[in-house]
N, C-alpha and C. Protein backbone atom coordinates (compact mmCIF):
# COMPACT_ATOMS: atom_id res chain seq x y z
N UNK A 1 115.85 96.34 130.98
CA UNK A 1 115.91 94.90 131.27
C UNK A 1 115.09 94.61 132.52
N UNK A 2 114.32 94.07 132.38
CA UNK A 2 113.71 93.20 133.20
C UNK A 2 113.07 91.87 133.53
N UNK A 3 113.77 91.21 133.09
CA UNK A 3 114.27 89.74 133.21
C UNK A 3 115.26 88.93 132.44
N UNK A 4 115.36 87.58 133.16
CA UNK A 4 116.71 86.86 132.90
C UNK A 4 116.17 86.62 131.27
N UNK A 5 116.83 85.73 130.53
CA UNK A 5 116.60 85.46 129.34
C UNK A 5 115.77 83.87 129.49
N UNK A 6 115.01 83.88 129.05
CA UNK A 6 113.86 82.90 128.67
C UNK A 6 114.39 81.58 128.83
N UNK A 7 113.98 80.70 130.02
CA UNK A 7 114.64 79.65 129.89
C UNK A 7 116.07 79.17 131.32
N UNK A 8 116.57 80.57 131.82
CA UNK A 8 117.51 80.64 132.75
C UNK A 8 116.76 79.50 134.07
N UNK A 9 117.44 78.90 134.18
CA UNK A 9 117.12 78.39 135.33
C UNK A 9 117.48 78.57 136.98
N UNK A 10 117.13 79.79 137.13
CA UNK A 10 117.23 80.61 138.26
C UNK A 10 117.16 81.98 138.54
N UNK A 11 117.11 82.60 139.33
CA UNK A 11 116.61 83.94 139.88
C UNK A 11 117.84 84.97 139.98
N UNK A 12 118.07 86.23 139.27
CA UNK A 12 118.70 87.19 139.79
C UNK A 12 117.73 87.79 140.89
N UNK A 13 118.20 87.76 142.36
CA UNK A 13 118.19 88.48 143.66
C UNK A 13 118.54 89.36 143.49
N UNK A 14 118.07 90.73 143.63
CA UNK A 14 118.75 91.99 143.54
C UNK A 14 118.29 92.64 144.71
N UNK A 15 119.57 93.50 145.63
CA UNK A 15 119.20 94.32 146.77
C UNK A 15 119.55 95.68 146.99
N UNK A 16 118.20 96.67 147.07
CA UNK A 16 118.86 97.83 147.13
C UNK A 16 118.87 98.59 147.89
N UNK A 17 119.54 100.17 147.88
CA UNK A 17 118.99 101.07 148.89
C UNK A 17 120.64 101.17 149.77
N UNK A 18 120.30 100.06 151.25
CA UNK A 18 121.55 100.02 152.23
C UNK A 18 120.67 100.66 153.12
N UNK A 19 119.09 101.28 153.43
CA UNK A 19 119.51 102.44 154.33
C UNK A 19 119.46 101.68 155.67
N UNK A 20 119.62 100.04 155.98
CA UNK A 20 119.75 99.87 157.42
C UNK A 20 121.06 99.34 157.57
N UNK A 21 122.23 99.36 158.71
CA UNK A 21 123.47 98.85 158.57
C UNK A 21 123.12 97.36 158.38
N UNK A 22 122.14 96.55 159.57
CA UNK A 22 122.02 95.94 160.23
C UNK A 22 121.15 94.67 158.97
N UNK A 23 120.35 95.24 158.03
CA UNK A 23 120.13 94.37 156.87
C UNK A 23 121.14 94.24 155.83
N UNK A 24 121.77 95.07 155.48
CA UNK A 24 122.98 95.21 154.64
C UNK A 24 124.29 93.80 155.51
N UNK A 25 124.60 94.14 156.87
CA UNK A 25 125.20 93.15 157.46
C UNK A 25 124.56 91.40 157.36
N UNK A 26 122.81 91.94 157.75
CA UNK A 26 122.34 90.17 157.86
C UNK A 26 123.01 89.84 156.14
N UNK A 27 122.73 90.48 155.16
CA UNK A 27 122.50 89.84 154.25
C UNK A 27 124.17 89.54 153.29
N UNK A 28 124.69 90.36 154.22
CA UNK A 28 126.50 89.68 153.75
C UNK A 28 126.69 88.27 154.71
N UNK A 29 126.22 88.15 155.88
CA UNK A 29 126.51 87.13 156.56
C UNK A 29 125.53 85.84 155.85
N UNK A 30 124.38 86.07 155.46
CA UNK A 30 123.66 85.39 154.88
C UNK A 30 124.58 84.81 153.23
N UNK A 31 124.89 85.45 152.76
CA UNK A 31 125.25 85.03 151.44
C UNK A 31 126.85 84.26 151.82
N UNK A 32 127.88 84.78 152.56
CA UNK A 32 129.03 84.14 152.99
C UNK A 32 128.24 83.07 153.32
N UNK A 33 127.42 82.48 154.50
CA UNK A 33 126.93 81.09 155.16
C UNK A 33 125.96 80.40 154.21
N UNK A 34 125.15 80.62 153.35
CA UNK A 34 124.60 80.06 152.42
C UNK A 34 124.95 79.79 150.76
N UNK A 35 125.94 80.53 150.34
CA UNK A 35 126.66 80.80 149.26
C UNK A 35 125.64 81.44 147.95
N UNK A 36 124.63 81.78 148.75
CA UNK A 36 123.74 82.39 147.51
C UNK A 36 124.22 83.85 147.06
N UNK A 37 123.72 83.83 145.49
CA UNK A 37 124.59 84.81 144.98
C UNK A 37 123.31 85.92 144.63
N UNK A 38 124.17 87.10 144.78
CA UNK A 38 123.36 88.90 144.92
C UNK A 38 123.82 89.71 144.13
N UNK A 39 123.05 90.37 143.82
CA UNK A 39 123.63 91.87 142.71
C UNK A 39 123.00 92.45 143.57
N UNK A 40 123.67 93.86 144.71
CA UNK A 40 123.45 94.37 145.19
C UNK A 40 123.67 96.34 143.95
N UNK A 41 122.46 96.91 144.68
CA UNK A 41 122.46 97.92 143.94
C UNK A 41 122.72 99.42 145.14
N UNK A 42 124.24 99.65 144.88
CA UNK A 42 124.48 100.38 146.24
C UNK A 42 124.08 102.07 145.95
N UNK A 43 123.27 102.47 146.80
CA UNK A 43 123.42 103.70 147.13
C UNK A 43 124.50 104.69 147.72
N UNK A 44 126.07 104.86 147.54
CA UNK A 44 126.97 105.53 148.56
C UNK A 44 126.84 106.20 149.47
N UNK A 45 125.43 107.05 149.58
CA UNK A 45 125.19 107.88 150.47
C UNK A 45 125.30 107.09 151.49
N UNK A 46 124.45 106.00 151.81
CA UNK A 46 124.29 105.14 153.02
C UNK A 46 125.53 104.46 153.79
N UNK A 47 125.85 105.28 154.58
CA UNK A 47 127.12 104.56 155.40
C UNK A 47 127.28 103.22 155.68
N UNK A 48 126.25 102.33 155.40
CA UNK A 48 125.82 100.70 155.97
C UNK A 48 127.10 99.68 154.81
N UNK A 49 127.17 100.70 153.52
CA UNK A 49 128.00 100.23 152.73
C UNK A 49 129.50 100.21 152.78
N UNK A 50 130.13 101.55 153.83
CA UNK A 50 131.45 101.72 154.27
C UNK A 50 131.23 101.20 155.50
N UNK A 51 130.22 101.18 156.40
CA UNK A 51 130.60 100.25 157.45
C UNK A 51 130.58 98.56 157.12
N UNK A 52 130.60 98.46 156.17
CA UNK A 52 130.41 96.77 155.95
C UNK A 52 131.66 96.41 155.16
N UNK A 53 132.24 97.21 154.43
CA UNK A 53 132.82 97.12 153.09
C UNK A 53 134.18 95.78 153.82
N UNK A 54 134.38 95.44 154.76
CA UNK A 54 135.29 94.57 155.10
C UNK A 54 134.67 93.30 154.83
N UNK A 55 133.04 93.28 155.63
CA UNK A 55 132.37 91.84 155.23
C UNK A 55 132.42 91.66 154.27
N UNK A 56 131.75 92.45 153.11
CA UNK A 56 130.94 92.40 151.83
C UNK A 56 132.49 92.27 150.82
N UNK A 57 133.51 93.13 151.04
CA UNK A 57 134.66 92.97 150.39
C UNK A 57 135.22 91.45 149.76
N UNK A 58 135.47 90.37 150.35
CA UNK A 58 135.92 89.05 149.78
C UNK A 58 134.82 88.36 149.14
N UNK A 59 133.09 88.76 149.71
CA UNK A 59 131.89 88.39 148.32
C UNK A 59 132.22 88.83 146.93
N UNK A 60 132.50 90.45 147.33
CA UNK A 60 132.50 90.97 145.57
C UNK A 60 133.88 90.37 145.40
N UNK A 61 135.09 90.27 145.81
CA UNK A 61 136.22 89.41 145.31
C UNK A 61 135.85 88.56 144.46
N UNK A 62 135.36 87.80 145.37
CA UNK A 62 135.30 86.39 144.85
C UNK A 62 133.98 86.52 143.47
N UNK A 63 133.33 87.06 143.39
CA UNK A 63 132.39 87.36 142.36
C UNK A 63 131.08 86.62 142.66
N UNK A 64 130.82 86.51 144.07
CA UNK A 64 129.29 85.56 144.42
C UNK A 64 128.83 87.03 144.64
N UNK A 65 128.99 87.90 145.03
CA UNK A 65 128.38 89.24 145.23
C UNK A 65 128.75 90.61 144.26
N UNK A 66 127.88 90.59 143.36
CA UNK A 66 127.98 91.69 142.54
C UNK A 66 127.50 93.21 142.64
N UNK A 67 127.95 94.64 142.70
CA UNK A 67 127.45 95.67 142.77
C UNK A 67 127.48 96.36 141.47
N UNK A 68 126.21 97.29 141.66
CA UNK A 68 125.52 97.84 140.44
C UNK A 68 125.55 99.05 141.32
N UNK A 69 125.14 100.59 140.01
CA UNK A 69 124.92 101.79 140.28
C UNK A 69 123.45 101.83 140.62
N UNK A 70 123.05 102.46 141.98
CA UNK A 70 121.79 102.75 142.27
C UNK A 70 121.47 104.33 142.42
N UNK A 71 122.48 105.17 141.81
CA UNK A 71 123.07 106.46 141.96
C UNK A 71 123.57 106.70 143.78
N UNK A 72 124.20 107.66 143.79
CA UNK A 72 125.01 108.46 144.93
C UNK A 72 123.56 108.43 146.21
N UNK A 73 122.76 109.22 145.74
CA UNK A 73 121.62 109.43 147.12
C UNK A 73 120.24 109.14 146.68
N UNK A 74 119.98 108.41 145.51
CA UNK A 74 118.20 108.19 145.17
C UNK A 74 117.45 108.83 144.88
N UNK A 75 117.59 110.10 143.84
CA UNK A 75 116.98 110.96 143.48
C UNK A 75 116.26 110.16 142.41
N UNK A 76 115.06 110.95 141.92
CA UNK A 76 113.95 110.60 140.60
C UNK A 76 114.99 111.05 139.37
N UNK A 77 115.59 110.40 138.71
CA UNK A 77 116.29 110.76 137.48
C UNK A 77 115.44 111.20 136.30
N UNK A 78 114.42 111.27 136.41
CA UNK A 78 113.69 111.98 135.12
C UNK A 78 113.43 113.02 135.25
N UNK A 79 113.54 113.77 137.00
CA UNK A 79 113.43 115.01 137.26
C UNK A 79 114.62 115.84 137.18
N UNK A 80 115.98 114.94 136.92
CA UNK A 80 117.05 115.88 136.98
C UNK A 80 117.77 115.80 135.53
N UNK A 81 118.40 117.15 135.28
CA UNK A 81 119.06 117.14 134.07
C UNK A 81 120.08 116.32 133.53
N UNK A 82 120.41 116.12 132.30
CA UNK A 82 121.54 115.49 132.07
C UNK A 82 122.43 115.29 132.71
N UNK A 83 123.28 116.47 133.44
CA UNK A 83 124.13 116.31 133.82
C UNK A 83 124.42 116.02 135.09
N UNK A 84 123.50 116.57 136.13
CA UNK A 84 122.92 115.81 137.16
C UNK A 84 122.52 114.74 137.63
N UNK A 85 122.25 114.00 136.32
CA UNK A 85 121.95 112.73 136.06
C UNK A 85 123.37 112.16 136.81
N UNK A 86 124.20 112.56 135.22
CA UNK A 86 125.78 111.98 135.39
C UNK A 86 126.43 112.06 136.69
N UNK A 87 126.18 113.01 137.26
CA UNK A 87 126.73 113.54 138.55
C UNK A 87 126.44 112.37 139.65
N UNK A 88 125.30 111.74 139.31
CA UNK A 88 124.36 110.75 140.38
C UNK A 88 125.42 109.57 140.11
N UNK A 89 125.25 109.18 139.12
CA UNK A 89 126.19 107.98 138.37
C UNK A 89 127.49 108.12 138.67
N UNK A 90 128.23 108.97 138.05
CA UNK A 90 129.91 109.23 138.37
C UNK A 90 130.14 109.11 139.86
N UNK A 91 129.73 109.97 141.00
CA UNK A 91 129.50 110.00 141.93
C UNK A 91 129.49 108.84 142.87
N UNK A 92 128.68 108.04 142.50
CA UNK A 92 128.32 106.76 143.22
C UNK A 92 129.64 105.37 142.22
N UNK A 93 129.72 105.68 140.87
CA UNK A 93 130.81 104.71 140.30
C UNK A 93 132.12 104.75 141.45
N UNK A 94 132.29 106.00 141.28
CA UNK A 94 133.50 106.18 141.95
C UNK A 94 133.67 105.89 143.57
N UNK A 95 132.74 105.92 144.01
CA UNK A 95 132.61 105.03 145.51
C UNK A 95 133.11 103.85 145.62
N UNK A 96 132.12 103.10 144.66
CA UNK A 96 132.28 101.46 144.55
C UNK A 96 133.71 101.26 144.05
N UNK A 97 134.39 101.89 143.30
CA UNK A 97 135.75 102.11 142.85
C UNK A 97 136.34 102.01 143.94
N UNK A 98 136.39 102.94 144.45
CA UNK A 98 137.01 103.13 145.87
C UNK A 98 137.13 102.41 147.05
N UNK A 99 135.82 102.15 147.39
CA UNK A 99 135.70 101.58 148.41
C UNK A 99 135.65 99.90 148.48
N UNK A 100 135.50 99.36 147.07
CA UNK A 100 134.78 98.08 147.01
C UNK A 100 136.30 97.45 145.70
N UNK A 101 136.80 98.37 144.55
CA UNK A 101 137.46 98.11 143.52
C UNK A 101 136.96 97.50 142.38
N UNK A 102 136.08 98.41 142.27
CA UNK A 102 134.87 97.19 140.97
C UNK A 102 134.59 98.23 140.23
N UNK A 103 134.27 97.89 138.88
CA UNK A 103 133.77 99.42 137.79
C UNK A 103 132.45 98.36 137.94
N UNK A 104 131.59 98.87 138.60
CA UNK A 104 129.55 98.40 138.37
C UNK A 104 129.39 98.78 137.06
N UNK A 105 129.89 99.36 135.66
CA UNK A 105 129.32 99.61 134.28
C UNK A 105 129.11 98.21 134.12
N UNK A 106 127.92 97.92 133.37
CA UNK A 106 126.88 98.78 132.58
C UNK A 106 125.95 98.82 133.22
N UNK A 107 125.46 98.02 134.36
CA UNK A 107 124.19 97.96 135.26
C UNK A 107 124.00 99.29 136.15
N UNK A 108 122.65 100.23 136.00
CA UNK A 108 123.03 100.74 137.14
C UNK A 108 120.87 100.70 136.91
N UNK A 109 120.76 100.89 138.54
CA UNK A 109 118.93 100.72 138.48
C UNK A 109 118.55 101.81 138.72
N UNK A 110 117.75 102.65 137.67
CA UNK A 110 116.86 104.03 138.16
C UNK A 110 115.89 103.82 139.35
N UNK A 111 116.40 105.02 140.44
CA UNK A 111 115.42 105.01 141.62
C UNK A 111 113.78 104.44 141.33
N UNK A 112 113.54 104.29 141.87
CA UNK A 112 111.41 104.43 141.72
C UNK A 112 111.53 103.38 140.26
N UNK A 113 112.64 102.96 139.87
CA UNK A 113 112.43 102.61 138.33
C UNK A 113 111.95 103.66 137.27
N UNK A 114 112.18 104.62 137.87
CA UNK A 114 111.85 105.85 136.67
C UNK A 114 112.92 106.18 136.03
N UNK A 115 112.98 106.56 134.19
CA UNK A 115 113.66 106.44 133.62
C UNK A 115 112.89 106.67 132.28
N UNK A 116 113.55 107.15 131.39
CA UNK A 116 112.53 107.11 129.50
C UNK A 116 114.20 107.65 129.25
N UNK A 117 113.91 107.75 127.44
CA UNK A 117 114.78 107.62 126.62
C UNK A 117 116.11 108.72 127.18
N UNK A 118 115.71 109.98 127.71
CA UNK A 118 116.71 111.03 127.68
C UNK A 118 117.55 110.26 128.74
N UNK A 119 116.68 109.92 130.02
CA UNK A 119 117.73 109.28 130.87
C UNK A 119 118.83 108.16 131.25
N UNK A 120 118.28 107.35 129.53
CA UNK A 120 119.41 106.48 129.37
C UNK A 120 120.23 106.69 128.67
N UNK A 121 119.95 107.92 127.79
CA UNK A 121 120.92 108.51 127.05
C UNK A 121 122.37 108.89 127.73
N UNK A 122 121.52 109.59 128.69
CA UNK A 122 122.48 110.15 129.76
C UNK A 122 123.56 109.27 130.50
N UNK A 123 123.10 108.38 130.40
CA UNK A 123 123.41 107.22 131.36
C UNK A 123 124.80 106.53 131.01
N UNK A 124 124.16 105.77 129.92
CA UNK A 124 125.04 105.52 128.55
C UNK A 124 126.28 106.53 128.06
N UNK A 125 126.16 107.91 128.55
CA UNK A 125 127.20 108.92 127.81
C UNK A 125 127.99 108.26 129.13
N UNK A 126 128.34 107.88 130.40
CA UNK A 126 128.72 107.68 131.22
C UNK A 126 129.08 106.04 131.66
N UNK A 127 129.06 105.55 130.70
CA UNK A 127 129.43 104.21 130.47
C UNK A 127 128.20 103.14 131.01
N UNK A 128 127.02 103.89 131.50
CA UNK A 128 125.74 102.59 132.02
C UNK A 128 124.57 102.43 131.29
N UNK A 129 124.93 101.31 130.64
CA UNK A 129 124.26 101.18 129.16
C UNK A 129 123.20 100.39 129.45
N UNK A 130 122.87 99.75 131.14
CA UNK A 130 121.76 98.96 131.22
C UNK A 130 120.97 99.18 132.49
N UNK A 131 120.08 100.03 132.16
CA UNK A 131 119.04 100.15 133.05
C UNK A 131 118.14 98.93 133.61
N UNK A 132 118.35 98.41 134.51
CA UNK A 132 117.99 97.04 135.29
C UNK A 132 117.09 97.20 136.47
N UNK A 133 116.00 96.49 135.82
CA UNK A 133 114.22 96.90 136.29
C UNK A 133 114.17 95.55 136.86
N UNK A 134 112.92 94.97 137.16
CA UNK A 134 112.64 93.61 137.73
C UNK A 134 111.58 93.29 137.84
N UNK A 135 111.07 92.11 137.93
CA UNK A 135 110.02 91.13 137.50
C UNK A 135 109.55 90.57 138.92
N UNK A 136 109.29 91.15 139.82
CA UNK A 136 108.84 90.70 141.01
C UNK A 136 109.30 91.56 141.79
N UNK A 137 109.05 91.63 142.90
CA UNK A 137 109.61 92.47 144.22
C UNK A 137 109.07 91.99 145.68
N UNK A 138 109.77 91.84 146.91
CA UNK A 138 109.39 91.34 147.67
C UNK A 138 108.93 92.91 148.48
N UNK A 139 108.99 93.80 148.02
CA UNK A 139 108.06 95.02 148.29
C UNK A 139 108.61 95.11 149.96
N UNK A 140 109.57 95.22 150.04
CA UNK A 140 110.30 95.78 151.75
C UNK A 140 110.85 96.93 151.29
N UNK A 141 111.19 97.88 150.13
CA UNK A 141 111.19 99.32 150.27
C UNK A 141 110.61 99.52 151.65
N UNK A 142 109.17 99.39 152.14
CA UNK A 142 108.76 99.89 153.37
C UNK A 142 108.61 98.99 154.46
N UNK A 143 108.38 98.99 155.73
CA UNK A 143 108.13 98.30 156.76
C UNK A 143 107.34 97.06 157.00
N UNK A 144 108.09 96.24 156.70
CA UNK A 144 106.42 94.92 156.12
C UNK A 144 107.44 93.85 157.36
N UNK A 145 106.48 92.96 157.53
CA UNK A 145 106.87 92.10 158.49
C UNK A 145 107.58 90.89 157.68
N UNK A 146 108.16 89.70 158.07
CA UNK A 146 108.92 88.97 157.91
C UNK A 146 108.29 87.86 156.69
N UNK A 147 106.75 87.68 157.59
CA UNK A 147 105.77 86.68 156.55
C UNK A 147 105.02 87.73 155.50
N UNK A 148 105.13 88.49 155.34
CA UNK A 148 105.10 89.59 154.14
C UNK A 148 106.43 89.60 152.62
N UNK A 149 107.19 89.42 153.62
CA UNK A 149 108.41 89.68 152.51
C UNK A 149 108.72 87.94 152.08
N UNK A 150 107.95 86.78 153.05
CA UNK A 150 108.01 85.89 152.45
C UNK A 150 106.79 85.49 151.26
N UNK A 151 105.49 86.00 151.91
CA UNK A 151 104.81 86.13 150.97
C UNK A 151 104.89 86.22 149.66
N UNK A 152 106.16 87.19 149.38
CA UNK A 152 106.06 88.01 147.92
C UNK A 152 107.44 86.86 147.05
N UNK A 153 108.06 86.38 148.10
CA UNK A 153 109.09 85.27 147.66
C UNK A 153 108.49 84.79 146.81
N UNK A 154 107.19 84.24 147.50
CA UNK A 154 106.27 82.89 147.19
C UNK A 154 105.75 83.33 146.08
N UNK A 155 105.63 84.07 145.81
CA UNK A 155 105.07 84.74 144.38
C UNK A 155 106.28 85.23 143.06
N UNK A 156 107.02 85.83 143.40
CA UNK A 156 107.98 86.31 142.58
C UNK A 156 109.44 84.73 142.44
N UNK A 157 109.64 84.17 143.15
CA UNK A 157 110.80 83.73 143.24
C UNK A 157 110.62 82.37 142.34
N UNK A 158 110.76 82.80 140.60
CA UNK A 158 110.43 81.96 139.63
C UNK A 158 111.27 81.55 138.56
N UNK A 159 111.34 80.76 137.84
CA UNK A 159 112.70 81.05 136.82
C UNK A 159 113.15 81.90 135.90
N UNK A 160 113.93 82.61 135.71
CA UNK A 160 114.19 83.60 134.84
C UNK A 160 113.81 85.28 135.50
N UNK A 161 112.99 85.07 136.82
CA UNK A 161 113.16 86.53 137.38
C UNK A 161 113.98 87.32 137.76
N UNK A 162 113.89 88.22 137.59
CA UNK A 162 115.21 89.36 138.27
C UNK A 162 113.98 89.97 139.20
N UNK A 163 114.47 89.56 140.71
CA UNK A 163 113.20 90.15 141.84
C UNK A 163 114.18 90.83 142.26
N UNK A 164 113.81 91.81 142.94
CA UNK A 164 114.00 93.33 143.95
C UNK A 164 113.35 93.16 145.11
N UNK A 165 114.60 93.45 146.38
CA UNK A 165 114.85 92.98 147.95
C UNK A 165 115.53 94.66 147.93
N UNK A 166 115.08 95.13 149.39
CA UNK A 166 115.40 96.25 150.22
C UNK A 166 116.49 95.72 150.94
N UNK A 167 117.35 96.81 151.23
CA UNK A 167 118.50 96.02 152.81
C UNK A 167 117.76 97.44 153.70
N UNK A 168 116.84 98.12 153.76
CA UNK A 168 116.03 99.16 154.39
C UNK A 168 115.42 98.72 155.78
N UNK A 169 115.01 97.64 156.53
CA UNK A 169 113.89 97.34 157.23
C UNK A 169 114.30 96.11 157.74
N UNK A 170 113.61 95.40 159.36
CA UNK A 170 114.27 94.55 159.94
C UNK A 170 113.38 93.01 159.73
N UNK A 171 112.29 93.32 158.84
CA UNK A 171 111.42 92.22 158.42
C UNK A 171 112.55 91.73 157.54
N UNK A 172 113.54 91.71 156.70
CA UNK A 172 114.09 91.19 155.64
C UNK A 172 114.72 90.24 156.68
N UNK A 173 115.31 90.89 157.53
CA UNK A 173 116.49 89.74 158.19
C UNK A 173 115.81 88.48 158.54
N UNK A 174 114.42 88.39 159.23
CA UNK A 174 113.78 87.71 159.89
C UNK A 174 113.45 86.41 158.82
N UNK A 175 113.09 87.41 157.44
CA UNK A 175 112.70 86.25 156.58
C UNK A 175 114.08 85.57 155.66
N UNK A 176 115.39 86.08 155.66
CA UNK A 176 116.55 85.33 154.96
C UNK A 176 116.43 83.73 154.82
N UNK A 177 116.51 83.28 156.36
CA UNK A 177 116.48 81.66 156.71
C UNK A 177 115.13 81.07 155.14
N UNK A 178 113.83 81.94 155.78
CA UNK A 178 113.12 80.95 155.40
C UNK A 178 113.27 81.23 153.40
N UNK A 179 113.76 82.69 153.14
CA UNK A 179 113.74 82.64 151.46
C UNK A 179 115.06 81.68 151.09
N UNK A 180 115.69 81.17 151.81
CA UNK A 180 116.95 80.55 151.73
C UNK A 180 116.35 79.13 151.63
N UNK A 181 114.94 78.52 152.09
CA UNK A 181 114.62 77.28 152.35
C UNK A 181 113.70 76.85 150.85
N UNK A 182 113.15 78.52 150.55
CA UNK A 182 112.08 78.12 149.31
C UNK A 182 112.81 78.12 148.17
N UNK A 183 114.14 78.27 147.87
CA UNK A 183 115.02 78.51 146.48
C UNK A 183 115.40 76.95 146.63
N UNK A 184 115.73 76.56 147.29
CA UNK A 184 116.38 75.05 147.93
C UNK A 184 115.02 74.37 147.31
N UNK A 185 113.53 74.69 148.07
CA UNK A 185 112.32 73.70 147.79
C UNK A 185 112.12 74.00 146.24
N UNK A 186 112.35 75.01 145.59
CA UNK A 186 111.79 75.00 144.25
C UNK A 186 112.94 75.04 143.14
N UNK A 187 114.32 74.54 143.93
CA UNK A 187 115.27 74.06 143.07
C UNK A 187 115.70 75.59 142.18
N UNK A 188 115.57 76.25 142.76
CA UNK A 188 116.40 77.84 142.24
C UNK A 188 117.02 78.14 142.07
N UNK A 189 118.45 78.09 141.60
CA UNK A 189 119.65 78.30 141.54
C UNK A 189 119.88 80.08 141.53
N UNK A 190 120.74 80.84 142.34
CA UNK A 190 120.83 82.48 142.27
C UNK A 190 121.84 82.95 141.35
N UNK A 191 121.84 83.75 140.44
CA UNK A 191 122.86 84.22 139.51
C UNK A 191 122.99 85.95 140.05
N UNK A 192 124.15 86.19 139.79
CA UNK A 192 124.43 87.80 139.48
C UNK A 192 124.29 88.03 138.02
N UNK A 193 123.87 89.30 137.89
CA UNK A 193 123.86 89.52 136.32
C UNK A 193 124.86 89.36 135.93
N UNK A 194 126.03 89.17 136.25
CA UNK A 194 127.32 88.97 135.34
C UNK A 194 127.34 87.63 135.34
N UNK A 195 126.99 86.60 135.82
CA UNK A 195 126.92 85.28 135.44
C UNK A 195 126.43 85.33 134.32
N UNK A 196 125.28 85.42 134.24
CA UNK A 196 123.95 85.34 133.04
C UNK A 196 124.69 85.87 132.13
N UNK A 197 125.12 87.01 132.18
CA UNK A 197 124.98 88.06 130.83
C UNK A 197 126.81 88.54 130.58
N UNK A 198 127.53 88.52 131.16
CA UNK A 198 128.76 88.03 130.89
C UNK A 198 129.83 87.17 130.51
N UNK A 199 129.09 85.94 130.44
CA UNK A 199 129.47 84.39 130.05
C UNK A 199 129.89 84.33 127.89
């Protein structure tokens, strides 16, 4: 899957990774004060997710903040075996279980987006039947400055996209305000995939 269904009138936001506390925090405070809604794709390894889990806790309550499997630590899943696979998946389900009280099945996003038939097989034996890719990216995986990650807004942030956001890097925080101003200017409404595709 990689995009909304034809016609949606608004953007799945998706954020992944966690590896900074401090973007993972802007962007729970951001979604509580703006009410925009996230499918966050958690990594467990990253402590940013148990140090937050109090903020972020009454978002996923309330269902404006949704979490998905991004596996346990971000390995290339086409390089690891079946069961290793599972291990990535189970591993990280059971976090969000834990720590958050949510089963993330069926969404979970292959690292790098790498993935072919064996690895959804795998996936699927483990209850994650939807490998969730995306149609834009504001490309902060790495160190990009603030008018960079708005840049790519300005490009990706269209109807029916499912775009991909880092919580990795301190350019994201800088640009929240202003991607918060261009969804408003181009009339965007934000869905979690369970809005869309659970209804």
């Amino acid at each position: 899957m990689t995009g909304l269904p034809a016609g949606t009138p608004g953007i799945a936001w998706t954020v992944d990774d966690g590896a900074s506390p401090e973007v993972v925090e802007a962007y729970a405070r951001f979604a509580a004060a703006t009410g925009t809604r996230l499918t966050f794709f958690v990594n467990g390894v990253r402590p940013s997710w148990t140090e937050h889990a109090d903020l972020l806790r009454p978002l996923v309550e309330s269902g404006q903040v949704q979490l998905g499997n991004h596996t346990w630590d971000h390995p290339a899943l086409t390089k690891l075996g079946d069961q290793a696979i599972q291990d990535e998946l189970v591993r990280n389900h059971e976090f969000l279980e834990r720590t958050f009280g949510v089963d993330a099945r069926p969404y979970f996003r292959p690292p790098y987006g790498y993935h072919d038939a064996r690895v959804d097989r795998a996936a699927a034996a483990v209850g994650y039947t939807t490998p969730t890719l995306w149609y834009g990216s504001l490309a902060d995986s790495g160190d990009i400055s603030s008018d960079q990650v708005v840049g790519f807004a300005e490009q990706w942030f269209l109807p029916a996209h499912i775009v991909i956001g880092h919580a990795n890097f301190p350019g994201t925080i800088g640009a929240l305000p202003r991607l918060h101003a261009l969804l408003e200017q181009r009339d965007l409404p934000t869905w979690t995939l369970d809005d869309v595709f659970s209804r």
